[in-house]
Structure formats: C-alpha cells, structure tokens
Protein backbone atom coordinates (compact mmCIF):
# COMPACT_ATOMS: atom_id res chain seq x y z
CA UNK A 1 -5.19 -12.46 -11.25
CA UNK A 2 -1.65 -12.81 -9.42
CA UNK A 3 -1.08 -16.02 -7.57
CA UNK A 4 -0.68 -15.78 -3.81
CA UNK A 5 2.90 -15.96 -3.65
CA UNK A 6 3.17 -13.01 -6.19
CA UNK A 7 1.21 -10.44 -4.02
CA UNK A 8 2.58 -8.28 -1.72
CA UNK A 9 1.29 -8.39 2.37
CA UNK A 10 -0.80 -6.15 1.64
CA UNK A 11 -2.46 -7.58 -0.91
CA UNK A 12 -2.63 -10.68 1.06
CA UNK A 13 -4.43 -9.51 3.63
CA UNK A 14 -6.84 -7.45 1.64
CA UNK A 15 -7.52 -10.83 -0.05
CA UNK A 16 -8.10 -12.75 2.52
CA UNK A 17 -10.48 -10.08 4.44
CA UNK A 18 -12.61 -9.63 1.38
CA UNK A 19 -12.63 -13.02 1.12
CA UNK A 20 -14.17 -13.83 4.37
CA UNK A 21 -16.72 -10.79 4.02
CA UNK A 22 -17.49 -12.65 0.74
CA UNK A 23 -18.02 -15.93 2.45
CA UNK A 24 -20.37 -15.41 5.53
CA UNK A 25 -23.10 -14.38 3.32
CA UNK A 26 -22.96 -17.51 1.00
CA UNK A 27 -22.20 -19.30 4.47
CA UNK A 28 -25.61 -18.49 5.36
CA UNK A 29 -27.40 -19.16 2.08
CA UNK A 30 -25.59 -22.62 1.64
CA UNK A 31 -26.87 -23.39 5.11
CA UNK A 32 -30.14 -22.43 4.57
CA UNK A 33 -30.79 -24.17 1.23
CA UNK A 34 -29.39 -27.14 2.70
CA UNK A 35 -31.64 -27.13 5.97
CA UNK A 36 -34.88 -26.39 3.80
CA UNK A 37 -33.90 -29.78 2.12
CA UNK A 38 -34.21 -31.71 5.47
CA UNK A 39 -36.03 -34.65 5.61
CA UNK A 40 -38.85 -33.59 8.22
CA UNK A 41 -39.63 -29.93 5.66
CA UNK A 42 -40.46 -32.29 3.02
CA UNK A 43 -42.51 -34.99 4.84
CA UNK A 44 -45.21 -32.38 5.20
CA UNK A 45 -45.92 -31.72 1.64
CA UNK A 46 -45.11 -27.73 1.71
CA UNK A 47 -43.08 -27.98 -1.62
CA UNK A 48 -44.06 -24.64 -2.86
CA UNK A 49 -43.15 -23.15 0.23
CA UNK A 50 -39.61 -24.82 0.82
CA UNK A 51 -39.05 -23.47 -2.75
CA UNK A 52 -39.85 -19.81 -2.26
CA UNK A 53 -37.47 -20.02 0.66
CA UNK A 54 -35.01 -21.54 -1.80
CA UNK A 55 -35.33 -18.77 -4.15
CA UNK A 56 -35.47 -16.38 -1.63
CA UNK A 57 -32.14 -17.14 0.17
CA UNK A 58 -30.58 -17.08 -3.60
CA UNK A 59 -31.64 -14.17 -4.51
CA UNK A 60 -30.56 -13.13 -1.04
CA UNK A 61 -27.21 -14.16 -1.24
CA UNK A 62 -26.55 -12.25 -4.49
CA UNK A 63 -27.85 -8.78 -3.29
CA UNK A 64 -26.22 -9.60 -0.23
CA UNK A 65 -22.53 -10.38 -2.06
CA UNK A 66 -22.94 -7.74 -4.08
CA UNK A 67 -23.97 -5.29 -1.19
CA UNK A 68 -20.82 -6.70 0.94
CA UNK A 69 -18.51 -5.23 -2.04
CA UNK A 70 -19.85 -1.69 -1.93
CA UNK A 71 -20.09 -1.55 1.91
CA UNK A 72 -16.33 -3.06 2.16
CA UNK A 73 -15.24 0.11 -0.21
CA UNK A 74 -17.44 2.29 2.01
CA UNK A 75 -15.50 1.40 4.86
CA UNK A 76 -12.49 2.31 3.63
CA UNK A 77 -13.61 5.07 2.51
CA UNK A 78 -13.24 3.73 -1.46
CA UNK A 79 -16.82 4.66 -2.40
CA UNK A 80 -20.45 4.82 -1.82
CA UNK A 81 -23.27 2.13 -1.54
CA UNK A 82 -26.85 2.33 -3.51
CA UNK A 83 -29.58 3.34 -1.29
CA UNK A 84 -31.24 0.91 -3.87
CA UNK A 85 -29.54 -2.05 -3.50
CA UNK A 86 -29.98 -1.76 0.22
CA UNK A 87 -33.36 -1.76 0.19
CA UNK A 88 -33.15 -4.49 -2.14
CA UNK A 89 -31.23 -6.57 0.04
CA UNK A 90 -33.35 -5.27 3.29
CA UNK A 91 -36.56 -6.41 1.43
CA UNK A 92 -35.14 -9.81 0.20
CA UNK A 93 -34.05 -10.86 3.70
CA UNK A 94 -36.84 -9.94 5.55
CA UNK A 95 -39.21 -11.95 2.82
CA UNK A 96 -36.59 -15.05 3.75
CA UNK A 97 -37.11 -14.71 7.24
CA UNK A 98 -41.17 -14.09 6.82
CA UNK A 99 -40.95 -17.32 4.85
CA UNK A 100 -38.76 -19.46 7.05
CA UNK A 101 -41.20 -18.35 10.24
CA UNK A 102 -44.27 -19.06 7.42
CA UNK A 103 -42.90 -22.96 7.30
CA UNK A 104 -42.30 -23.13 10.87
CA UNK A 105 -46.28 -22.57 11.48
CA UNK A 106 -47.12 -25.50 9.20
CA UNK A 107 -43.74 -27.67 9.80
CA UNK A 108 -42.82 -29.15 13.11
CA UNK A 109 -39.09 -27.59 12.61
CA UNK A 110 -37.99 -28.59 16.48
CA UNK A 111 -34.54 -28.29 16.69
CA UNK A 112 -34.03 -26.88 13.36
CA UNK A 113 -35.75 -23.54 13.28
CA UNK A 114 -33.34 -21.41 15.24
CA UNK A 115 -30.38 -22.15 13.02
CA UNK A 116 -32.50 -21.14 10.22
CA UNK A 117 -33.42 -17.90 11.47
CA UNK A 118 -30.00 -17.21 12.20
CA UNK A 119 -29.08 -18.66 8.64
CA UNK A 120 -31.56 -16.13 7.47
CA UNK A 121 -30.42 -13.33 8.65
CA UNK A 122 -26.80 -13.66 8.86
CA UNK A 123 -26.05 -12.53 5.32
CA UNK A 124 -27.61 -9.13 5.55
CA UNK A 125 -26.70 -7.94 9.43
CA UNK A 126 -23.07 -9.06 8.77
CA UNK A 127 -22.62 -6.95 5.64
CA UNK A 128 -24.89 -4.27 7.34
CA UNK A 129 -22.60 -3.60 10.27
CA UNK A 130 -19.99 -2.03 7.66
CA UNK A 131 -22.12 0.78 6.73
CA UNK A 132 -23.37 1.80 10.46
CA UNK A 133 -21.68 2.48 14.01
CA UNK A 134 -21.00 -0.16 16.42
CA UNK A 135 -23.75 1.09 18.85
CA UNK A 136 -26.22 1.29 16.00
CA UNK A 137 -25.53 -2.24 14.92
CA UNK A 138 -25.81 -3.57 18.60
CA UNK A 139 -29.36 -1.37 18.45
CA UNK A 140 -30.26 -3.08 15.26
CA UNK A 141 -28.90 -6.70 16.53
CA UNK A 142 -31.54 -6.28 19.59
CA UNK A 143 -34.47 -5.02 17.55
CA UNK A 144 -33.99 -8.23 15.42
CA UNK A 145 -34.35 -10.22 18.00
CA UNK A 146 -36.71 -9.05 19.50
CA UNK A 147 -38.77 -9.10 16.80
CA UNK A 148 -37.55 -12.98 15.77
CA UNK A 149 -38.96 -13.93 19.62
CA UNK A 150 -42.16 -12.60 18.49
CA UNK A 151 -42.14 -14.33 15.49
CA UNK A 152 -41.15 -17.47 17.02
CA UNK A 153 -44.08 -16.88 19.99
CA UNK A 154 -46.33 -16.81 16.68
CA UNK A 155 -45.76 -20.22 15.54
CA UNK A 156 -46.86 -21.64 18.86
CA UNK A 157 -43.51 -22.34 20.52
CA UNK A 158 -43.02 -22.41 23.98
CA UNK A 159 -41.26 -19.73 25.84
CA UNK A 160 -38.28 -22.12 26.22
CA UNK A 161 -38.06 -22.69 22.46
CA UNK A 162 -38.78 -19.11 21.47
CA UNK A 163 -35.55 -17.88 24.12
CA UNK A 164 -33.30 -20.54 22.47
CA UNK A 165 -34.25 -19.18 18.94
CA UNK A 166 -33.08 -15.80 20.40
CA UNK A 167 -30.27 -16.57 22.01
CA UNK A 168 -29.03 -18.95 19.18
CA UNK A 169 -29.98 -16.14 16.67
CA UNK A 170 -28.62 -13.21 18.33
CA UNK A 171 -24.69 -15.33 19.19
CA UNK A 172 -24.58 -16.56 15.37
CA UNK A 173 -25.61 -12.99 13.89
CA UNK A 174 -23.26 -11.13 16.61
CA UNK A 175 -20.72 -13.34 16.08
CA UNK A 176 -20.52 -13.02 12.18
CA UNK A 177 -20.76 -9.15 12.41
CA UNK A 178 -17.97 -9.15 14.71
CA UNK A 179 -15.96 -11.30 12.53
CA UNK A 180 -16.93 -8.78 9.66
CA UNK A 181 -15.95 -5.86 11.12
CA UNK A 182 -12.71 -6.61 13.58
CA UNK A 183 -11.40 -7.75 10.04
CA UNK A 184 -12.52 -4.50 7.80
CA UNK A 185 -10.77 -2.46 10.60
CA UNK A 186 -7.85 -4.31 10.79
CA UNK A 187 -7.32 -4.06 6.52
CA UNK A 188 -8.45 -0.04 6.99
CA UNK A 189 -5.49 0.06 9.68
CA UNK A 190 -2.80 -1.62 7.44
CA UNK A 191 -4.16 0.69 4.18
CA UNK A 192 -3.79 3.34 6.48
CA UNK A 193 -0.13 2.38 7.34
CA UNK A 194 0.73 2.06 3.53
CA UNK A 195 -0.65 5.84 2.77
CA UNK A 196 1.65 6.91 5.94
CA UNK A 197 4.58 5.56 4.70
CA UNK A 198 4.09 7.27 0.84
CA UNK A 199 3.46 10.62 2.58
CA UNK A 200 6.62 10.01 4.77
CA UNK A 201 8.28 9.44 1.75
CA UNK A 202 7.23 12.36 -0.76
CA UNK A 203 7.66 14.41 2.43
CA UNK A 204 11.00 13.50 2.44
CA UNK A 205 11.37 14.41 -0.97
CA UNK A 206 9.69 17.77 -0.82
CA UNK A 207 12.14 18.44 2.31
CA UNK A 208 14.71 17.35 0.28
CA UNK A 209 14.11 19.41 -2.35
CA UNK A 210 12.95 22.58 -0.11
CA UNK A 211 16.68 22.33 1.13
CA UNK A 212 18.07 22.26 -2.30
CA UNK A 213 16.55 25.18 -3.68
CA UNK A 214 16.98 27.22 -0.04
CA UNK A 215 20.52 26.59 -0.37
CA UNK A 216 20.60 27.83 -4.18
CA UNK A 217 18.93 31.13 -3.40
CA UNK A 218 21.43 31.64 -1.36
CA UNK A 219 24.24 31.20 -2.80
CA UNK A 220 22.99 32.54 -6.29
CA UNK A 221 20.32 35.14 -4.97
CA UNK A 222 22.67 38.15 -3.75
CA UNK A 223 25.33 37.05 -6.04
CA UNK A 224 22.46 37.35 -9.36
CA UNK A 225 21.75 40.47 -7.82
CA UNK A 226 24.82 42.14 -7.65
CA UNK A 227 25.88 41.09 -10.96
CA UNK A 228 22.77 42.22 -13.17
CA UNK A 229 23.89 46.10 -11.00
CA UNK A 230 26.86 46.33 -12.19
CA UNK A 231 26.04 44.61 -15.80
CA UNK A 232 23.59 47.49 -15.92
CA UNK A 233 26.11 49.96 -14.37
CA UNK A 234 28.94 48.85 -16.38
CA UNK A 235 26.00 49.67 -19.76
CA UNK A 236 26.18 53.17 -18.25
CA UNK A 237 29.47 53.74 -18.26
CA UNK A 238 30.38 52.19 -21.79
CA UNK A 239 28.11 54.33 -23.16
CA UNK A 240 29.49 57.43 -22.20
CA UNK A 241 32.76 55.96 -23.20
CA UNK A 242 34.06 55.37 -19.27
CA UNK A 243 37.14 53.24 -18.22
CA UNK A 244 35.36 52.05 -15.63
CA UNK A 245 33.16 49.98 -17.44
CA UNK A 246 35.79 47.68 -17.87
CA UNK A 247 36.50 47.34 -14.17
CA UNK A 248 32.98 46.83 -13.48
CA UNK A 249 32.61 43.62 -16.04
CA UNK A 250 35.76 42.55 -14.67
CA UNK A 251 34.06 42.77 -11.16
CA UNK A 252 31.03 41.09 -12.86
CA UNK A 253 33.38 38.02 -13.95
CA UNK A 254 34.61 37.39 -10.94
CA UNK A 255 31.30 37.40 -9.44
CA UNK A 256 30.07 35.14 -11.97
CA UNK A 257 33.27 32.69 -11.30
CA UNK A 258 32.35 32.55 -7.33
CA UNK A 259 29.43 31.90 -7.74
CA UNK A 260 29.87 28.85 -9.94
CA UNK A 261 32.21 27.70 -7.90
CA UNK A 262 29.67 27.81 -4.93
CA UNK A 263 26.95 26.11 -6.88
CA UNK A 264 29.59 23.17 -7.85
CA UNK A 265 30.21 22.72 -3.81
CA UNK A 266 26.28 22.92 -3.38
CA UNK A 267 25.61 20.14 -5.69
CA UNK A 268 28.92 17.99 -4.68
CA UNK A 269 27.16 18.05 -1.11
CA UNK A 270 23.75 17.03 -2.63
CA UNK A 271 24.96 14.05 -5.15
CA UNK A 272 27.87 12.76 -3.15
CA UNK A 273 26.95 10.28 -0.71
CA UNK A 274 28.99 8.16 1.50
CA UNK A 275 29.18 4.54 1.09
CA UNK A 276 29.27 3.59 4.57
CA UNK A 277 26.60 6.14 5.47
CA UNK A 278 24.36 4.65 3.19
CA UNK A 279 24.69 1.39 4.17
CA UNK A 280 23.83 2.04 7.90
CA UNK A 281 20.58 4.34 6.71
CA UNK A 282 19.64 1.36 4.89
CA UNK A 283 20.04 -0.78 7.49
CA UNK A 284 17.88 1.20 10.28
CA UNK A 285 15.35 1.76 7.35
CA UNK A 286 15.05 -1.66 6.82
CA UNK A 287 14.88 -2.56 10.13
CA UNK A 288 11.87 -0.12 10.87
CA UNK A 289 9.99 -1.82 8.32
CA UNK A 290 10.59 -5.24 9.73
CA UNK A 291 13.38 -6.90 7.47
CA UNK A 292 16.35 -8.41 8.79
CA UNK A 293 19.42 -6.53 6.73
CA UNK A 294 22.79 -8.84 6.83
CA UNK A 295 26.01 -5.90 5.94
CA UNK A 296 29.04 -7.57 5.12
CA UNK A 297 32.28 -5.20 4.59
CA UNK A 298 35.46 -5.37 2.93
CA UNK A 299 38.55 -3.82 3.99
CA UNK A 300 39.69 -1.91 1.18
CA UNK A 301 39.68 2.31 1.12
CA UNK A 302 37.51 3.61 -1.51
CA UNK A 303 37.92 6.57 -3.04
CA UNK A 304 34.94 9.45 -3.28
CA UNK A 305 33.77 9.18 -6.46
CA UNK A 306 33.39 5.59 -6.26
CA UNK A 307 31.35 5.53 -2.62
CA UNK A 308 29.00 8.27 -4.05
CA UNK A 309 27.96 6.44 -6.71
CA UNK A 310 27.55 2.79 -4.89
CA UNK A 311 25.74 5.12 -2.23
CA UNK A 312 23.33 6.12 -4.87
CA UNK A 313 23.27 2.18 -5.60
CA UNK A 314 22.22 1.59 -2.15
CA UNK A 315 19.77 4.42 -1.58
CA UNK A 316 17.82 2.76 -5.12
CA UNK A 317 18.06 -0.54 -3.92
CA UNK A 318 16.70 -0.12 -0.24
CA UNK A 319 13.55 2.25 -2.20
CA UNK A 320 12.89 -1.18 -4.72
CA UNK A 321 12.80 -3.32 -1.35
CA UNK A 322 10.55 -1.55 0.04
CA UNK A 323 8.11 -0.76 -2.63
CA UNK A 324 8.48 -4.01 -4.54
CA UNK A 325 7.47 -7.06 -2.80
CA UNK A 326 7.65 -8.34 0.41
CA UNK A 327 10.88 -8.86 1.73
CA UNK A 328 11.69 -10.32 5.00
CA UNK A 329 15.60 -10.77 4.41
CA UNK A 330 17.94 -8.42 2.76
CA UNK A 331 21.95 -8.92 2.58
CA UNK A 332 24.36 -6.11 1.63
CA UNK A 333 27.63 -6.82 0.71
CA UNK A 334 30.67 -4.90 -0.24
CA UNK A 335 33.74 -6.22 -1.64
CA UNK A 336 37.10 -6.36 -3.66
CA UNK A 337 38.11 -8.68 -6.93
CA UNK A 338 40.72 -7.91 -9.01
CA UNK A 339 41.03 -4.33 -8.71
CA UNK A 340 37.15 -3.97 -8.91
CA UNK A 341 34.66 -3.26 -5.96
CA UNK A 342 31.76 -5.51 -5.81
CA UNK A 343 28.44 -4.07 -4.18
CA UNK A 344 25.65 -6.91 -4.40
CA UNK A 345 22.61 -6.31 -2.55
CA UNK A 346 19.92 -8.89 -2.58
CA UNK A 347 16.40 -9.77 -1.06
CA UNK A 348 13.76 -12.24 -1.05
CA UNK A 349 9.94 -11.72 -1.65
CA UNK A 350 9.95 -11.02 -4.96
CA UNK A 351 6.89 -10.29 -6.84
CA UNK A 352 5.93 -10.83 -10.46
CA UNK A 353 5.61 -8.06 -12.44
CA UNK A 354 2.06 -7.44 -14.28
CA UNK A 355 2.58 -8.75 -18.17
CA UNK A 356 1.99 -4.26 -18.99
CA UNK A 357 3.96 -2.76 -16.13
CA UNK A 358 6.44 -0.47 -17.73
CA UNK A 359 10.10 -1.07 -16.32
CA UNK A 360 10.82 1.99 -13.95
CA UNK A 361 13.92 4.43 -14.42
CA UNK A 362 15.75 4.07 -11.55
CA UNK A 363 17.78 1.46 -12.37
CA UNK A 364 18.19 3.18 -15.33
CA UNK A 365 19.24 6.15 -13.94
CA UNK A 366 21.91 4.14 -11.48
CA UNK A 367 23.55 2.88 -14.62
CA UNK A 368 23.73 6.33 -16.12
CA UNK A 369 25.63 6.90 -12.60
CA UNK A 370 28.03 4.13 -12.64
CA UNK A 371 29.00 4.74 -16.48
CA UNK A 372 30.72 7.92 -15.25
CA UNK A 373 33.29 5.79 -12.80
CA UNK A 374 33.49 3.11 -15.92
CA UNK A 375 31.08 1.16 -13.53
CA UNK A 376 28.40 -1.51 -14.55
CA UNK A 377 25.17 -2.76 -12.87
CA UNK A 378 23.06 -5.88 -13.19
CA UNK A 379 19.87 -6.74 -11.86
CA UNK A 380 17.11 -9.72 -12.08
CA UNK A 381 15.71 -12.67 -9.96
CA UNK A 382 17.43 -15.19 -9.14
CA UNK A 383 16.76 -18.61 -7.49
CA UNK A 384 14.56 -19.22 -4.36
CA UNK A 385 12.40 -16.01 -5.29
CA UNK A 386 14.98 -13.92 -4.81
CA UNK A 387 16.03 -10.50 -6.29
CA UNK A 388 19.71 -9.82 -6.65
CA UNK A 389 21.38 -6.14 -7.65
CA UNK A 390 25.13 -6.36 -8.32
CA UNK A 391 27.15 -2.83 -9.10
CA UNK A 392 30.73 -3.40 -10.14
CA UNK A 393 33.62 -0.56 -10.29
CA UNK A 394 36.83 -0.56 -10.95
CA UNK A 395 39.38 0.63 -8.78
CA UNK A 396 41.84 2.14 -11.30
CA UNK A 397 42.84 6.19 -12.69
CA UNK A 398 41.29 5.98 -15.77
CA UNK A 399 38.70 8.09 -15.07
CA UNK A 400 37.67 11.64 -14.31
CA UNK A 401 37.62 12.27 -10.88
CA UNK A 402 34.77 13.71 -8.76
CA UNK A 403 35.24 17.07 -8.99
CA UNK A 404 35.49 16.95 -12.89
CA UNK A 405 32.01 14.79 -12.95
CA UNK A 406 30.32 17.35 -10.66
CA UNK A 407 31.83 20.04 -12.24
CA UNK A 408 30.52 18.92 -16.05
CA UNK A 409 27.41 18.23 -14.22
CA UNK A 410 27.17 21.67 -13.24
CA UNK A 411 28.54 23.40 -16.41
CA UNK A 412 25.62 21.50 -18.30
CA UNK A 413 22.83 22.72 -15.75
CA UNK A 414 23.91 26.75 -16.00
C-alpha cells in the first residue's frame, strides 16, 4: 500500500471515491447497532429481538461492503457482480428492516424509528444504485417507501408519524445514493480521461511510424525495383558474355548509392530534432495537461548535433512528467559552463516507485544518445519531492559530426 503522497491524482481520487462507497454502508450499520442499544429498546425486555437486529445489520454490512466492491467495478465497466450475492444482500436487508418494524410493534421507538429505517436500508439502496439506471433507482427509491409507510401504518403510528418515517427515509436513502453515484461517475469520467490520453499517445506513435515507413517505400520502393531489373538483366547479359553487363551493374551501383543517400536524409529528418522546437512542444504539452512549465534560455548558438540530441532529452523528459507522478510545476533550463551546455529539466510530484518495478529504458536509451556527442546524463529525486534530469554536452570538435552519426546509424540498419 503506497502512502497518499506517493499516488498519483488519479489514484487519489479513485481512493477516496471507493472509500466513501465503502463507508455509507458501515455508516448505516454503525448507526443502527448503536440506536438498537438505546436506552428505551432495552427497558422493554426484547433482548432477543434487539440482538437479531444486531446480527442482522452485521451480517448486512458485510454482504453489503462486499457487494459495493463488485458493483463499483461494474460501473466502470471492470467486471461483473454475483446474482448470488445480490440476493444475499437483498434478503439480509429486507430481514433487518422486517426486524427493526418487528421491535417497533412491541417498543415505543417515538422519535427513533425513522432513522432506523433509513439506517436499515441505506447500505443496500446506496450500493444498489451502481448496478441500475437512474430512473430505475428513483422507481425502486419510491416502491421502498411506499412500502416502509405501510409498514410503519402497521405498528399503529399515526399518519403524521408514518409521513415523517417516509419522508425522513426516502431524503437519507436518496441522499446517500446520490452521493454514491455523482462520485462513481465522476472517477468513470477521470478513468475515461486517462484511457484518452494513452490512445492519443500510441496514436501518435502509430502516425509516427505510418509516416516513417510511407516515406521509406518511397524512396526505396521504385529504387529496389529498378535495381533487382537490371541485377537480373545485367545476369542475362553476363551470361552470354555481353559488355553491357558491366554498364548495367554500374547503373545498379549508382542506384544503390542514391538511394542510400536518400534513406540517410530520411532518417536525419526523423532523429534530428530541434532544441528550441522541443522546448516550446513541451511547453504547450505541458500546459494542456495543467502544469505550469518555467523555460529559461541561454544565449549561446548550438550546433545540430548537439540540439538533436538535448531535443531527444526533452521529448523523454516531458513523456516521464506526464506518466510518472503528478506534477504541477516543471522548469526547463538551458545553459552554458565552461564550454559545456547544461539542459536540466526538473518537476515536482514525484512518486515512489513500487519495491519490483523494473527501471524503464528510456533514460537508458537518452544516454546511449548523448554518448555519441561525448554527452552525459543524470537523473534522481532530489529535495522537496522533486525529480531533477540534468544532460551535459560539451561544446568542443572532438567528435563526429551529425552527418557521420546518422550516416553510421544508417550503414548499421541496411
């Protein structure tokens, strides 16, 4: 079990809804048990009585919690509840109710009676309304009390006291299945929002990658083409022992040589990524989710190979403050120190990690970036529950370029 300030918002929430769901039932129970212990129920001697009703709300109150669990997953849409267990819990409440009415005949319970009632039945109705419409519930709300003023009528109440058991019934019972279910839909909204934003995102990626491979086919598609005619013509012509073969694998070369040279400009356009770009994409992103992101700039000119990989540093970073967490505040900064550019990018809400969650591989892969421009990155919490991601390049010619890295890059993947 995480503590509260280690789970996300969503988590929070989802928390404190089942929580609540949880709590009216028990609500009821707790205030039924402690009614049946009033002073007037035991003055009349009807000890076996007040104890059934004891046992009864109990027993009550577990099929009831256990009931609220399945419905809450049923709402959502998580899973299914046992026809069983809601008979069970049906059964139970109604023999609370029969009892409560039972020690009204033989108890003078003035004054006391209607909370019971509603005590009674608040456990079941609440976790109830989950499963059905909001018309249906209202239908099943009236039926109950109509059949509570009957009960009441039964006891030899006056009209008076039998419409105040109603009305007292029906506001506490409403009110507790309203409570119930505005909160369910409000935790069924905010799931909801979380599964929109991971389709956005593998949408995004499956765009991304759509556009990757389109561009490949054509650029290698005709070019593939063309080359495996004139292997197959140049064949031909070797083995009748034709010049021309030679021009033909000569034009086959040359075809070859374009179109590596195309795929290198292809994937420069899909790794590169601009710095400053970057930055303002993460800053709208952010924003759109609700965090405050701080930019701070230096003034120094970097060169390409350096902003591509601190954009890739930046596109990571903004991805781990969104999924990890739940940060409110994020600061981006970008600066020189001694012939080294500094990119530090740092947020607050900061979760702890689960004792067996596996570290992820983007970071990972950002340092397999950043060793190619002699780069390093660190990354950790630091005080006031914050996280804090730090790249560091240096800004001298001892390195291979862009077009060398790309190039290798691409040498390796044909």
């Amino acid at each position: 079990m995480k503590g509260w300030s280690g789970r996300s918002g969503l988590a929070k929430v989802d928390l404190y809804t089942r929580g609540t769901v949880y709590l009216i039932p028990w609500a009821g129970v707790l205030g039924l048990t402690l009614l049946l212990q009033a002073r007037p129920v035991h003055e009349d001697g009807q000890l076996m009585l007040v104890l059934s009703a004891s046992l009864l709300a109990v027993a009550e109150g577990v099929l009831c919690g256990r009931l609220a669990r399945h419905a809450m997953d049923a709402y959502l849409g998580q899973g299914q509840v046992p026809r069983s267990l809601l008979s069970r819990a049906a059964a139970v409440t109604a023999a609370t109710t029969a009892a409560v009415v039972a020690l009204a005949a033989t108890v003078d319970l003035t004054g006391l009676l209607p909370t019971m009632l509603a005590a009674g039945l608040a456990p079941f109705l609440t976790v109830h309304c989950l499963l059905v419409r909001n018309r249906t519930t209202a239908l099943i709300q009236l039926a109950v009390l109509a059949v509570v003023g009957g009960l009441v009528a039964l006891t030899g109440r006056t009209a008076a006291e039998a419409l105040f058991a109603v009305v007292t019934t029906g506001f506490v019972t409403g009110w507790m299945a309203f409570t119930a279910r505005v909160s369910m839909w409000v935790l069924a909204v905010m799931w909801e929002l979380r599964e929109a934003r991971d389709v956005q995102a593998r949408l995004a990626v499956a765009e991304e990658r759509l556009r990757f491979g389109r561009d490949l086919h054509d650029v290698l598609g005709r070019n593939l083409a063309v080359i495996a005619l004139k292997s197959e013509l140049a064949v031909q012509l070797a083995r009748r022992a034709r010049p021309e073969a030679v021009d033909q694998m000569t034009a086959v070369q040359r075809i070859a040589q374009e179109s590596h040279r195309e795929v290198r400009d292809v994937v420069r356009g899909y790794r590169e990524a601009d710095l400053r770009v970057e930055v303002e994409g993460a800053r709208g992103v952010l924003a759109a989710a609700g965090i405050v992101c701080t930019v701070a700039w230096g003034e120094a000119e970097l060169p390409g190979d350096v902003q591509s990989a601190l954009g890739w540093v930046v596109r990571e970073a903004t991805t781990n403050v969104l999924r990890h967490g739940d940060a409110q505040r994020c600061t981006i900064s970008v600066r020189t120190e001694d012939d080294t550019v500094v990119l530090v990018v740092e947020n607050d809400g900061v979760t702890e990690a689960a004792p067996g969650d596996a570290p992820g591989s983007g970071l990972a892969g950002l340092r397999e970036r950043l060793s190619a421009v002699v780069g390093t990155l660190e990354a950790g919490p630091c005080r006031g529950g914050r996280f804090r991601l730090t790249a560091r390049v240096p800004l001298d010619d001892g390195r291979n370029d862009g077009d060398d890295l790309v190039g290798d890059d691409v040498k390796e993947a044909v």
